[in-house]
PDB file of N, CA and C in Angstrom:
ATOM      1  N   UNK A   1    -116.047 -63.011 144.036  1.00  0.00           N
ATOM      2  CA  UNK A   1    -117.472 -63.060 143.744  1.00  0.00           C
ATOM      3  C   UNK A   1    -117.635 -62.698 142.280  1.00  0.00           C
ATOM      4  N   UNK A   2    -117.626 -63.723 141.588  1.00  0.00           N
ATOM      5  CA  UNK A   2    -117.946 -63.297 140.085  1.00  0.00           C
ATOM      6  C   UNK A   2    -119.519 -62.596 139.427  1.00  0.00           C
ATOM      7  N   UNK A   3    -120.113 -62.384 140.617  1.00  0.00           N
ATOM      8  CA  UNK A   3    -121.464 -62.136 140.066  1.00  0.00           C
ATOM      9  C   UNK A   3    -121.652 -60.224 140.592  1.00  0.00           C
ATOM     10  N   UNK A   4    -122.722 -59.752 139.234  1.00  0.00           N
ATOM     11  CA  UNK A   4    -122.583 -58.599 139.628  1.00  0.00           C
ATOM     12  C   UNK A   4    -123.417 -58.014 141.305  1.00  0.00           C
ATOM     13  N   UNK A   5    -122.851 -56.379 141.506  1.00  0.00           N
ATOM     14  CA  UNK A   5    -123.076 -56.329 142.882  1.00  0.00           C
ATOM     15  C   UNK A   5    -124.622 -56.283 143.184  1.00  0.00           C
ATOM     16  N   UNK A   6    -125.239 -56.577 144.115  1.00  0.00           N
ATOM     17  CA  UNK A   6    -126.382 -57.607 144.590  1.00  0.00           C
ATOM     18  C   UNK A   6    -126.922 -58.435 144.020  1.00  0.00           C
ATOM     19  N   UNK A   7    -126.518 -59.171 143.251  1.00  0.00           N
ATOM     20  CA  UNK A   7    -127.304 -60.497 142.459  1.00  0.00           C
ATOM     21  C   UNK A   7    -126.823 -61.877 143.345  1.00  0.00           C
ATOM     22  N   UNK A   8    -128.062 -62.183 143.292  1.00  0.00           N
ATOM     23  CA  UNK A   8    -128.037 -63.225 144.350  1.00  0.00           C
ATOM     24  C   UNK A   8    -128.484 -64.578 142.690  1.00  0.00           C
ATOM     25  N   UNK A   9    -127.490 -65.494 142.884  1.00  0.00           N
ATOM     26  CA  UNK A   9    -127.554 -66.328 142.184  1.00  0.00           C
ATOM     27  C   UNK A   9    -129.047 -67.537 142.402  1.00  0.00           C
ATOM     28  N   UNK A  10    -129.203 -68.446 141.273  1.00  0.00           N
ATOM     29  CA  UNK A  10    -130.793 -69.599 141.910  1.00  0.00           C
ATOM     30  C   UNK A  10    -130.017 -69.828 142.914  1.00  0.00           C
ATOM     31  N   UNK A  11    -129.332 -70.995 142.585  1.00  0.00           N
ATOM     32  CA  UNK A  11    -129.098 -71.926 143.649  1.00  0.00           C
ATOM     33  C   UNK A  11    -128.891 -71.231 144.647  1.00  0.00           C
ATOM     34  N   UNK A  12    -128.472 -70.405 145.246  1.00  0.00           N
ATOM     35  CA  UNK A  12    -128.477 -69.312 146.508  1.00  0.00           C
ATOM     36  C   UNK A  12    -129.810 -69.280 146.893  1.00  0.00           C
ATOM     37  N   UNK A  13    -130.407 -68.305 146.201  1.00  0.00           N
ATOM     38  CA  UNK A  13    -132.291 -68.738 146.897  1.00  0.00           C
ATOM     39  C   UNK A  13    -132.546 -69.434 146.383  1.00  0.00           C
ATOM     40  N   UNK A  14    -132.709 -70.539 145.980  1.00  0.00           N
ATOM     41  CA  UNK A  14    -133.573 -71.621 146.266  1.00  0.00           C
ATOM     42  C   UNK A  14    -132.559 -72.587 147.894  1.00  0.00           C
ATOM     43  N   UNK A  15    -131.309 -71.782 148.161  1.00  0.00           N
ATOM     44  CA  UNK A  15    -131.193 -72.977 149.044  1.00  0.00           C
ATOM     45  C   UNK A  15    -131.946 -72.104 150.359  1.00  0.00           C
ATOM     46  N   UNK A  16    -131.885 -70.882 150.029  1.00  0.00           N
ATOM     47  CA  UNK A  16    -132.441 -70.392 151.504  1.00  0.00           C
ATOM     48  C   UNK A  16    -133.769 -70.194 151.094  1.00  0.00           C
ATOM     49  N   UNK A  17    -134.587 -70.092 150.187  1.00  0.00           N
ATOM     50  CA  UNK A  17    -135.970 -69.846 150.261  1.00  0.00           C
ATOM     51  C   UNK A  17    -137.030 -70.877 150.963  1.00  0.00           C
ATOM     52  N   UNK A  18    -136.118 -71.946 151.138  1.00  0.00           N
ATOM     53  CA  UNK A  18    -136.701 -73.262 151.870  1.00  0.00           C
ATOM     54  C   UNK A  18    -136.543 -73.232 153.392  1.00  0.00           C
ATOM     55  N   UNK A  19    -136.118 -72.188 153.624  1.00  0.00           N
ATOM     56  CA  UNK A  19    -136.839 -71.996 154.850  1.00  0.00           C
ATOM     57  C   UNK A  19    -137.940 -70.855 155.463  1.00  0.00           C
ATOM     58  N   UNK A  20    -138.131 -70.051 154.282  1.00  0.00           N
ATOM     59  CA  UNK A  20    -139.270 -69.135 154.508  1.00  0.00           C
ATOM     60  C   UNK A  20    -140.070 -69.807 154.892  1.00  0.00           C
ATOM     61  N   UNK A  21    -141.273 -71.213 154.929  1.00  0.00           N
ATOM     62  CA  UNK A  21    -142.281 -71.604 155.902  1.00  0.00           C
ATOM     63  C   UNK A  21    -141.621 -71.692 157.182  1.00  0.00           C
ATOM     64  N   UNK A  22    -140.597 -72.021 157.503  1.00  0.00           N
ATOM     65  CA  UNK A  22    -140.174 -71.865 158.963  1.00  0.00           C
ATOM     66  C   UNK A  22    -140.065 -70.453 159.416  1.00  0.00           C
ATOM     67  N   UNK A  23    -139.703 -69.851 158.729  1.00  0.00           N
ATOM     68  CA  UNK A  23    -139.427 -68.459 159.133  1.00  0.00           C
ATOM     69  C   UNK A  23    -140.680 -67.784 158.970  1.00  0.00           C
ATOM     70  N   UNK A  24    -141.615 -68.095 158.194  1.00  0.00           N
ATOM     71  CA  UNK A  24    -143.270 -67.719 158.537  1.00  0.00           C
ATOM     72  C   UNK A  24    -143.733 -68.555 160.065  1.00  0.00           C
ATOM     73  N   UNK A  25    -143.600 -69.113 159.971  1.00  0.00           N
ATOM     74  CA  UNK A  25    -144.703 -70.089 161.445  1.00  0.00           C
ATOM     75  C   UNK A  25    -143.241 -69.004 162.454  1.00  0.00           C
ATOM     76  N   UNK A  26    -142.428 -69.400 162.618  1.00  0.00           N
ATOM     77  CA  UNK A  26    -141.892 -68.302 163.796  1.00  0.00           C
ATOM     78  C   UNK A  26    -142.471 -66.941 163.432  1.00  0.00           C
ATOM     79  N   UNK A  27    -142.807 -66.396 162.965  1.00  0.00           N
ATOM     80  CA  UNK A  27    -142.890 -64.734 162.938  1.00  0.00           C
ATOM     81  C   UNK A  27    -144.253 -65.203 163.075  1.00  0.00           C
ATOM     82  N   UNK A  28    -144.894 -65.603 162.982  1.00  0.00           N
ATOM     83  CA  UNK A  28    -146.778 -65.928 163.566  1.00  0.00           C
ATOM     84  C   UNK A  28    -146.765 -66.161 165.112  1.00  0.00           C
ATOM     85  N   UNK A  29    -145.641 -67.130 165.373  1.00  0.00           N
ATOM     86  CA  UNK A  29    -145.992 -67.278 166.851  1.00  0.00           C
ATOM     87  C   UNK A  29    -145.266 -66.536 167.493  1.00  0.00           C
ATOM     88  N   UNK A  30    -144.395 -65.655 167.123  1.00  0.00           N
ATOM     89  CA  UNK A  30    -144.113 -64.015 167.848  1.00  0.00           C
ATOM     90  C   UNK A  30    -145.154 -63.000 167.754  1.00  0.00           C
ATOM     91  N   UNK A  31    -145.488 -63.367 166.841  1.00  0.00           N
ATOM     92  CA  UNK A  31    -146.834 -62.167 166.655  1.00  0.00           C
ATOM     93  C   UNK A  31    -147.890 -62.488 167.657  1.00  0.00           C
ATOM     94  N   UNK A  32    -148.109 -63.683 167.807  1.00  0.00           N
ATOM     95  CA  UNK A  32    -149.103 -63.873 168.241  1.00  0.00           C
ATOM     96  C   UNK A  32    -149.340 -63.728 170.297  1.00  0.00           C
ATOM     97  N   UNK A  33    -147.670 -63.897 170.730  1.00  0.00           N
ATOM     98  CA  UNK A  33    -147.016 -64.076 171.689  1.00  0.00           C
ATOM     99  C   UNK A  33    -146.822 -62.254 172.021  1.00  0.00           C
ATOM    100  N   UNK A  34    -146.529 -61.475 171.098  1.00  0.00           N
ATOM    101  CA  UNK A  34    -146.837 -60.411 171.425  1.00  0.00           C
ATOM    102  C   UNK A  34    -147.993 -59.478 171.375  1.00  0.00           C
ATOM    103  N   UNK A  35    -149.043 -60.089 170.483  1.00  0.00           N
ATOM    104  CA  UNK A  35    -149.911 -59.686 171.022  1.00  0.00           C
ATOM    105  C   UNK A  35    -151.248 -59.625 172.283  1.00  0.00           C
ATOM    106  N   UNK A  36    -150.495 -61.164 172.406  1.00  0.00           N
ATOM    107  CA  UNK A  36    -150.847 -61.259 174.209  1.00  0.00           C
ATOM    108  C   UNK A  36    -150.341 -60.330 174.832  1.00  0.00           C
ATOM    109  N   UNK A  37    -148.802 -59.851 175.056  1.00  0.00           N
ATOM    110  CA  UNK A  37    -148.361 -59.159 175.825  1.00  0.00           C
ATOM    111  C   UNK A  37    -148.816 -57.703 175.451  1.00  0.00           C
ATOM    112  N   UNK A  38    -149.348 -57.143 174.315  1.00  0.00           N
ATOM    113  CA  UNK A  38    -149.586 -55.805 174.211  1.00  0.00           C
ATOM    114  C   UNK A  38    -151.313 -56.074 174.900  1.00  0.00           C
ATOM    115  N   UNK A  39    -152.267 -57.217 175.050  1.00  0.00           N
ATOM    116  CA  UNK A  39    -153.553 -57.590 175.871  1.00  0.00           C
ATOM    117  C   UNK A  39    -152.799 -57.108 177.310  1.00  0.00           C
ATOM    118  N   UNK A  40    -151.909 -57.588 177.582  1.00  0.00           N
ATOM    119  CA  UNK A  40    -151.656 -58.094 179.000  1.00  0.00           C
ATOM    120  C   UNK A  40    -151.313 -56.791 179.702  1.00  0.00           C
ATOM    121  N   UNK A  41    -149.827 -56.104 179.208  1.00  0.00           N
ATOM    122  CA  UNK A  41    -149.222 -54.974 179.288  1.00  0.00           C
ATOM    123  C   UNK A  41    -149.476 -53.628 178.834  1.00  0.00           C
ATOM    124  N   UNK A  42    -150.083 -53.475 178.198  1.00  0.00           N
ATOM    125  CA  UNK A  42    -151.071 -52.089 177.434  1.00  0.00           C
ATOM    126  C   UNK A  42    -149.733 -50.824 177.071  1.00  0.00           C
ATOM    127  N   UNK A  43    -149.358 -50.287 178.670  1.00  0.00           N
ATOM    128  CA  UNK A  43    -148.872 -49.307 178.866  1.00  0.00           C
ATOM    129  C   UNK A  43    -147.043 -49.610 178.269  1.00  0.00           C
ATOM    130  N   UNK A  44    -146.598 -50.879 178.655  1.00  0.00           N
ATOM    131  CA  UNK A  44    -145.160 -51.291 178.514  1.00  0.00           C
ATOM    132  C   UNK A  44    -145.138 -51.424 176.901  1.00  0.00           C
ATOM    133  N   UNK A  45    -146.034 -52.081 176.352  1.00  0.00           N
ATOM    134  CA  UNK A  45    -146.265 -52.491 174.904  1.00  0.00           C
ATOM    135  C   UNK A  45    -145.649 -50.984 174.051  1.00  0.00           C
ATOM    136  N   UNK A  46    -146.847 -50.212 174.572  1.00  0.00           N
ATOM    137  CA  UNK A  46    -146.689 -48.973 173.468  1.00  0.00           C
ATOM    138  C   UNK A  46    -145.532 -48.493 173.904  1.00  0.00           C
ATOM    139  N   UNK A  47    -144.689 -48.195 175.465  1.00  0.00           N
ATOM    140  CA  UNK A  47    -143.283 -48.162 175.191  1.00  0.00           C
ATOM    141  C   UNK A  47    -142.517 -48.508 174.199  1.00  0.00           C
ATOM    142  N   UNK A  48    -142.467 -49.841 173.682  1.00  0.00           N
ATOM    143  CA  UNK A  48    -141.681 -50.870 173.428  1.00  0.00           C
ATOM    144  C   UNK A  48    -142.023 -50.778 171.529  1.00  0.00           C
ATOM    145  N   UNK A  49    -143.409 -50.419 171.139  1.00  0.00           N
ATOM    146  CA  UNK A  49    -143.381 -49.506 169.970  1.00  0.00           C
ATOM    147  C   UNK A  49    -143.007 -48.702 169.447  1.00  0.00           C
ATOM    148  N   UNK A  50    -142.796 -47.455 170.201  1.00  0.00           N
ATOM    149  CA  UNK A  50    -142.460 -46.513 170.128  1.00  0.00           C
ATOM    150  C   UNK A  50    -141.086 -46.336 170.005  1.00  0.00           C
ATOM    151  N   UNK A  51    -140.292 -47.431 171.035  1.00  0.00           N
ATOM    152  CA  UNK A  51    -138.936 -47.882 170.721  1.00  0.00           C
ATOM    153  C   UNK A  51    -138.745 -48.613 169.013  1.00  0.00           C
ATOM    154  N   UNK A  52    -138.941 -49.335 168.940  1.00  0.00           N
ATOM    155  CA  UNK A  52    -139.121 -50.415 167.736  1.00  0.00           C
ATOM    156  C   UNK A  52    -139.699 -49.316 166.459  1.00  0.00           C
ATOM    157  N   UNK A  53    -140.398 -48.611 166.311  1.00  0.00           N
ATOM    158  CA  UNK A  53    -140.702 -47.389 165.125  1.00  0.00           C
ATOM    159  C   UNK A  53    -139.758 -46.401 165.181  1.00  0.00           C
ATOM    160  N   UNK A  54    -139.490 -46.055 166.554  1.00  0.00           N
ATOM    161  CA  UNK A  54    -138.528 -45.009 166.090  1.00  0.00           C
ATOM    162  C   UNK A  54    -139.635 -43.698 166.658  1.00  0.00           C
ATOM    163  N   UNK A  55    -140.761 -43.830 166.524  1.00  0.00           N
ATOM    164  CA  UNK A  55    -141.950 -42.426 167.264  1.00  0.00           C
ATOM    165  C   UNK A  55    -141.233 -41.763 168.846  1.00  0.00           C
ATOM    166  N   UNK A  56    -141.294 -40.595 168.614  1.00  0.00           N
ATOM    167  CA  UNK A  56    -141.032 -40.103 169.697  1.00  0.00           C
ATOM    168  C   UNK A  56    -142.231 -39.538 169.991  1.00  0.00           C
ATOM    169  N   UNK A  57    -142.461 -39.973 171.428  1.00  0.00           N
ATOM    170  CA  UNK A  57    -144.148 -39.157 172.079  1.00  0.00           C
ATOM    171  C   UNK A  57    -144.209 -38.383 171.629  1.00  0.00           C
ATOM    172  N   UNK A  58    -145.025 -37.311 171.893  1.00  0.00           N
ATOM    173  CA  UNK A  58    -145.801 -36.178 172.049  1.00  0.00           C
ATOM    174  C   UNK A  58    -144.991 -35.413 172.731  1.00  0.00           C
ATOM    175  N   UNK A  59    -144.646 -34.360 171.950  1.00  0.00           N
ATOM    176  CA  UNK A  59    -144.156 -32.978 173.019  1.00  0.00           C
ATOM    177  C   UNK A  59    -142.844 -32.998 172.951  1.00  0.00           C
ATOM    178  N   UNK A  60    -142.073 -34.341 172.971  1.00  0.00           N
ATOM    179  CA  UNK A  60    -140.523 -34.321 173.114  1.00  0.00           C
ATOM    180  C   UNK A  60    -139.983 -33.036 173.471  1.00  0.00           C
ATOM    181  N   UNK A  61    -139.894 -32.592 171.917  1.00  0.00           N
ATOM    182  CA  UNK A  61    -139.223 -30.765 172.159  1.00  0.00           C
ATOM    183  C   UNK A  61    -139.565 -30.009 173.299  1.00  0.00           C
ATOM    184  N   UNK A  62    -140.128 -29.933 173.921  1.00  0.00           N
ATOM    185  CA  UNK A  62    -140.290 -29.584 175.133  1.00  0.00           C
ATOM    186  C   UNK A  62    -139.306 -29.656 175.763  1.00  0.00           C
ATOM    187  N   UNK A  63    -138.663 -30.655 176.187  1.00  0.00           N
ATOM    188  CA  UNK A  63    -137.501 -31.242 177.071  1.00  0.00           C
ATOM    189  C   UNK A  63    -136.546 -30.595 176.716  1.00  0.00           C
ATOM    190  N   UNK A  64    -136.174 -29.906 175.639  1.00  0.00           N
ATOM    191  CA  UNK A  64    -134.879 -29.202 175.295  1.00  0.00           C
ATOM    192  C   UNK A  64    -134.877 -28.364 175.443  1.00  0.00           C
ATOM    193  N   UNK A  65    -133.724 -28.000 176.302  1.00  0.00           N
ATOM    194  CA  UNK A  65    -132.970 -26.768 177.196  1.00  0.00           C
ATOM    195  C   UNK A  65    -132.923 -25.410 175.869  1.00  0.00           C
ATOM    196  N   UNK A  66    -133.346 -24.460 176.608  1.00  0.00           N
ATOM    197  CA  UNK A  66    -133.472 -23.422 175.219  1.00  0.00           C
ATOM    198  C   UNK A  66    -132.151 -22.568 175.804  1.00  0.00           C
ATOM    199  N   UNK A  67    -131.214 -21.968 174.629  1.00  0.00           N
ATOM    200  CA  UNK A  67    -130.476 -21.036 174.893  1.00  0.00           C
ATOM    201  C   UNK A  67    -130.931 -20.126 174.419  1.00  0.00           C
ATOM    202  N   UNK A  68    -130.469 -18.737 174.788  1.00  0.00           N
ATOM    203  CA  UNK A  68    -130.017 -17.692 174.146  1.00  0.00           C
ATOM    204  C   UNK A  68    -129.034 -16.877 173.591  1.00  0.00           C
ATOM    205  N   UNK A  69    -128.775 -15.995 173.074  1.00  0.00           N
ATOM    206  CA  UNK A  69    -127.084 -15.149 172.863  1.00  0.00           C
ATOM    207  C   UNK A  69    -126.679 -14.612 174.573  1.00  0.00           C
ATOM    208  N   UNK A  70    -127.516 -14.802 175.489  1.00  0.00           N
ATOM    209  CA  UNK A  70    -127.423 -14.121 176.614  1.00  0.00           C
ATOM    210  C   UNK A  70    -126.585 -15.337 177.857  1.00  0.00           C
ATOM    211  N   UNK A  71    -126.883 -16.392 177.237  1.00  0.00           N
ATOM    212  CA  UNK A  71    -126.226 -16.840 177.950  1.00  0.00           C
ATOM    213  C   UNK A  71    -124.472 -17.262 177.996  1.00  0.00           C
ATOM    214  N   UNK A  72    -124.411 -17.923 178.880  1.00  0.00           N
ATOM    215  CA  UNK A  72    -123.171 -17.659 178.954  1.00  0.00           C
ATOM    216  C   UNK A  72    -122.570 -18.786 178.111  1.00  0.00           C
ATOM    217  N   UNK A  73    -120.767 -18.645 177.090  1.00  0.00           N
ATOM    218  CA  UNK A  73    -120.659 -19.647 176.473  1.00  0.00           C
ATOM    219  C   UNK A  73    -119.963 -20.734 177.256  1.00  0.00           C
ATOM    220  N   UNK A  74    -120.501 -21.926 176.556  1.00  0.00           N
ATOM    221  CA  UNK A  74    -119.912 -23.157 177.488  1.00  0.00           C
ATOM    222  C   UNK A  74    -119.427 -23.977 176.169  1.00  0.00           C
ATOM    223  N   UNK A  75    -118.748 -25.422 176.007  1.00  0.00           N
ATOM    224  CA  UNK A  75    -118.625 -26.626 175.441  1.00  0.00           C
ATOM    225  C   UNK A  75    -119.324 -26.876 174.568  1.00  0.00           C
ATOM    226  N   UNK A  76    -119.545 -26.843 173.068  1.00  0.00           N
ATOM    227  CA  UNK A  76    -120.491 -27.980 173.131  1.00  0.00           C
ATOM    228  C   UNK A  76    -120.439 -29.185 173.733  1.00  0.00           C
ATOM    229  N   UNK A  77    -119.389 -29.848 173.689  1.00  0.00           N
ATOM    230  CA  UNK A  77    -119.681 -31.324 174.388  1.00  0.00           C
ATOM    231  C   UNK A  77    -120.710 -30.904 175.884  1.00  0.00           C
ATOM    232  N   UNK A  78    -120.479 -29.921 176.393  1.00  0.00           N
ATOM    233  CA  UNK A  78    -121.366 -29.839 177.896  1.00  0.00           C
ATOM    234  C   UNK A  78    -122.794 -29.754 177.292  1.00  0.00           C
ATOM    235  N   UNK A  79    -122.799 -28.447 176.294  1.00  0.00           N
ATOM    236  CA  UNK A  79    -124.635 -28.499 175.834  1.00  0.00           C
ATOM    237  C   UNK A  79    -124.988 -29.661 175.408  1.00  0.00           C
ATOM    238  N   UNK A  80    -124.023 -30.467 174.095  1.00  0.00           N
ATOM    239  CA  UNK A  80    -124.732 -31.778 173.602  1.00  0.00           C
ATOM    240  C   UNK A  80    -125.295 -32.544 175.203  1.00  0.00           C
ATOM    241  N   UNK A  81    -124.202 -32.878 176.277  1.00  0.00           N
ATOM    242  CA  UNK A  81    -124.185 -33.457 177.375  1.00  0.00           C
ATOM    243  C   UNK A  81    -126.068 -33.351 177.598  1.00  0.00           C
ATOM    244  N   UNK A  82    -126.265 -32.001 177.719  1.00  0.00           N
ATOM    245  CA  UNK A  82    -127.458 -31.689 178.555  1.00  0.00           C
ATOM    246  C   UNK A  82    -128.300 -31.857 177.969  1.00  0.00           C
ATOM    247  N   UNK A  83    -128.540 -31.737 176.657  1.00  0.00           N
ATOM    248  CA  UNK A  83    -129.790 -32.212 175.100  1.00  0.00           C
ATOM    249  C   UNK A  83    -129.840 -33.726 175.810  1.00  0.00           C
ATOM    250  N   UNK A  84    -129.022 -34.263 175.506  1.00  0.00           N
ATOM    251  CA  UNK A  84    -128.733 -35.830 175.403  1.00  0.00           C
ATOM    252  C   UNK A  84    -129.959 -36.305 176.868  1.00  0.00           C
ATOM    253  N   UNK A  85    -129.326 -35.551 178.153  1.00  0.00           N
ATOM    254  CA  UNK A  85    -129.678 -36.061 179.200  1.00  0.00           C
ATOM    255  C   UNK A  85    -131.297 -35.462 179.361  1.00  0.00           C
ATOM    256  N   UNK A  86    -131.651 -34.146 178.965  1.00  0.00           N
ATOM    257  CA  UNK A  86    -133.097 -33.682 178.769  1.00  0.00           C
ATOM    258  C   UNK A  86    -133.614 -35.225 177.501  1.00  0.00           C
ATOM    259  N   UNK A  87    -133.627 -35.281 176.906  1.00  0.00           N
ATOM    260  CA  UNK A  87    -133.885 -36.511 176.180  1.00  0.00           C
ATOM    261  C   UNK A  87    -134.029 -37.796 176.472  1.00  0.00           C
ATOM    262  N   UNK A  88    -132.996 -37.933 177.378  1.00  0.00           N
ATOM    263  CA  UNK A  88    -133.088 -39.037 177.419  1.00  0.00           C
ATOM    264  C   UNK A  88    -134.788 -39.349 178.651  1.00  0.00           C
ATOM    265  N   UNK A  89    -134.839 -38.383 179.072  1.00  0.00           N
ATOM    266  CA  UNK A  89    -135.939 -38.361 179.679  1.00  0.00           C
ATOM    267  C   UNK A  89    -137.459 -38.732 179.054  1.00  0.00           C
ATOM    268  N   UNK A  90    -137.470 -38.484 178.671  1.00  0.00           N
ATOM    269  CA  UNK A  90    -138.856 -38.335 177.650  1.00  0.00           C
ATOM    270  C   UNK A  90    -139.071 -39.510 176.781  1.00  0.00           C
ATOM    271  N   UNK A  91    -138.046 -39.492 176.318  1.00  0.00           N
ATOM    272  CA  UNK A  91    -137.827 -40.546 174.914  1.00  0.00           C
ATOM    273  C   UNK A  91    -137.442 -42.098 175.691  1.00  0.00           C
ATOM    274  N   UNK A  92    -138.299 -42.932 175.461  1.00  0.00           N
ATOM    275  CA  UNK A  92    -137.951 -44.207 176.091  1.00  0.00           C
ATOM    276  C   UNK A  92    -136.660 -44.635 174.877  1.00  0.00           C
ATOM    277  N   UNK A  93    -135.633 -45.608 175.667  1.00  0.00           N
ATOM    278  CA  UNK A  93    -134.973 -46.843 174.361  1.00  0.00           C
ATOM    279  C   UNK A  93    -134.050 -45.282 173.773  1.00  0.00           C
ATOM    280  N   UNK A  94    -133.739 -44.157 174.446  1.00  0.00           N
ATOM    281  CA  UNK A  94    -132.842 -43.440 173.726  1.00  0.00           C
ATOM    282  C   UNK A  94    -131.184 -44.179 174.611  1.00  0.00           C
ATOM    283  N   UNK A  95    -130.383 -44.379 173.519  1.00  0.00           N
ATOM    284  CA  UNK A  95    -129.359 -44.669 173.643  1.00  0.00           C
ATOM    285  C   UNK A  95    -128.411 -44.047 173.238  1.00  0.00           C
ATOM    286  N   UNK A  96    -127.388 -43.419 174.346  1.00  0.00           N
ATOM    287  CA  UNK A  96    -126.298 -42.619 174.083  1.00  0.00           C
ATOM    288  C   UNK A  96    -124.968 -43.700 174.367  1.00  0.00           C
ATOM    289  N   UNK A  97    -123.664 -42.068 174.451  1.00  0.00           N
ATOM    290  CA  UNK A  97    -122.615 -42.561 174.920  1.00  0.00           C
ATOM    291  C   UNK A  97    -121.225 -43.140 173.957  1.00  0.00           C
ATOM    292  N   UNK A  98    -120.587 -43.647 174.459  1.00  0.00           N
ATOM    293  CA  UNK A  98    -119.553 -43.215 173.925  1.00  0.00           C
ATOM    294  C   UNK A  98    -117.786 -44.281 174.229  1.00  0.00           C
ATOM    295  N   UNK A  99    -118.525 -45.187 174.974  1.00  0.00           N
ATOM    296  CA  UNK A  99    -117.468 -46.581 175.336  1.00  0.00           C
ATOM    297  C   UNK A  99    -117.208 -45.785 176.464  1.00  0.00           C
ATOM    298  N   UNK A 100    -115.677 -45.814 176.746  1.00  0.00           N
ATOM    299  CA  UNK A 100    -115.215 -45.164 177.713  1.00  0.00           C
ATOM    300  C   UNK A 100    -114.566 -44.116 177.705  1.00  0.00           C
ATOM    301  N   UNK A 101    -115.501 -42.542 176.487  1.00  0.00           N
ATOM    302  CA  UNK A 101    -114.972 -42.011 176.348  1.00  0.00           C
ATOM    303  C   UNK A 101    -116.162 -40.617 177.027  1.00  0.00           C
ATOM    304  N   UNK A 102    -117.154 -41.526 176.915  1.00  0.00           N
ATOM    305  CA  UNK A 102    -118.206 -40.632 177.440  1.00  0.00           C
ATOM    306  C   UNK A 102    -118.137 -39.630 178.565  1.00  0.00           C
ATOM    307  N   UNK A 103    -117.116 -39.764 179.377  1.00  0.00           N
ATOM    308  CA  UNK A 103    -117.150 -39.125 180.526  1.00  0.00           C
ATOM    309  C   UNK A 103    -116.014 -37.696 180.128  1.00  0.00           C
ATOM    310  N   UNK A 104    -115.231 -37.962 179.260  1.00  0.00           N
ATOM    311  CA  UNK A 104    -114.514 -36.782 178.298  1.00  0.00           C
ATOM    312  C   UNK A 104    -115.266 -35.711 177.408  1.00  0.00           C
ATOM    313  N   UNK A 105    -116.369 -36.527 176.724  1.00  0.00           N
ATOM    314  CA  UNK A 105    -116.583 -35.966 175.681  1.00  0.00           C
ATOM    315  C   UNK A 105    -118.345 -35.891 175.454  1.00  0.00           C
ATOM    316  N   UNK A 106    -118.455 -36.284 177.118  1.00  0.00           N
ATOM    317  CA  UNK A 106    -119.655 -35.874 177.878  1.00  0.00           C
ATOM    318  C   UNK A 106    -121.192 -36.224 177.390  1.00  0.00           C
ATOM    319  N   UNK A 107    -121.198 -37.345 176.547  1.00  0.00           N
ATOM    320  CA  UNK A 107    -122.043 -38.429 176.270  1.00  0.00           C
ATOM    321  C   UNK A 107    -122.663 -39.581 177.756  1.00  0.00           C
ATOM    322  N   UNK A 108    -122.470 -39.271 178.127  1.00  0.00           N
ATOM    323  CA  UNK A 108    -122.972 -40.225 179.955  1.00  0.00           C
ATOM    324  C   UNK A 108    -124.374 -39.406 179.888  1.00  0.00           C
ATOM    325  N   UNK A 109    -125.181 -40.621 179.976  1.00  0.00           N
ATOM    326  CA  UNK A 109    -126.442 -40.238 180.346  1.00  0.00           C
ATOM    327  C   UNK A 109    -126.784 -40.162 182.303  1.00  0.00           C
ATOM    328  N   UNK A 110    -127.047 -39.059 182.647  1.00  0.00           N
ATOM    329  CA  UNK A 110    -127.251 -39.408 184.092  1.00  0.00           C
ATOM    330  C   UNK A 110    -128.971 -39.840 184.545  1.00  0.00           C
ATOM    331  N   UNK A 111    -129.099 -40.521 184.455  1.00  0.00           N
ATOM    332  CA  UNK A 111    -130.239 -41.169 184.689  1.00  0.00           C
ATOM    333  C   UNK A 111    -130.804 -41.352 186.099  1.00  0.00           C
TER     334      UNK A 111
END
């Protein structure tokens, strides 16, 4: 790549800038297709926001298991385990885990 790092040469955009009107009229008729479904669905919609922003409801922290010095010591992998699974409660679209290592190193969401 003889060109410096992120320089995008013309002929590069101009060959892809010719499809930005296509790629406008699709992102209109998704928009428009989802905003039927946020008419239609109300309650699933703002799920599905909240996923897509990244917002975690109201309160979240709540859900997390409080320690003290009094208790007894365990793993972290067991405490992360139990954050993870208090979380995963609350928080729609939270995604854990760990391939097939999760059950070692105690990333398994029990749902």
């Amino acid at each position: 790549w003889p060109y410096e790092p992120f320089h995008v040469p013309e002929d590069v955009k101009k060959h892809w800038s010719r499809h930005t009107p296509e790629g406008a009229s699709l992102e209109a008729d998704w928009n428009a297709k989802y905003a039927e479904y946020q008419k239609k669905y109300p309650e699933e919609a703002a799920e599905l926001n909240s996923i897509i922003t990244g917002e975690f409801p109201a309160g979240w922290e709540k859900a997390l298991p409080t320690y003290t010095p009094d208790n007894p010591g365990d793993a972290t992998r067991n405490l992360s385990q139990a954050n993870l699974n208090a979380l995963a409660k609350v928080i729609p679209g939270l995604i854990g885990g760990s391939a097939d290592l999760a059950s070692s190193n105690m990333t398994l969401l029990k749902m």
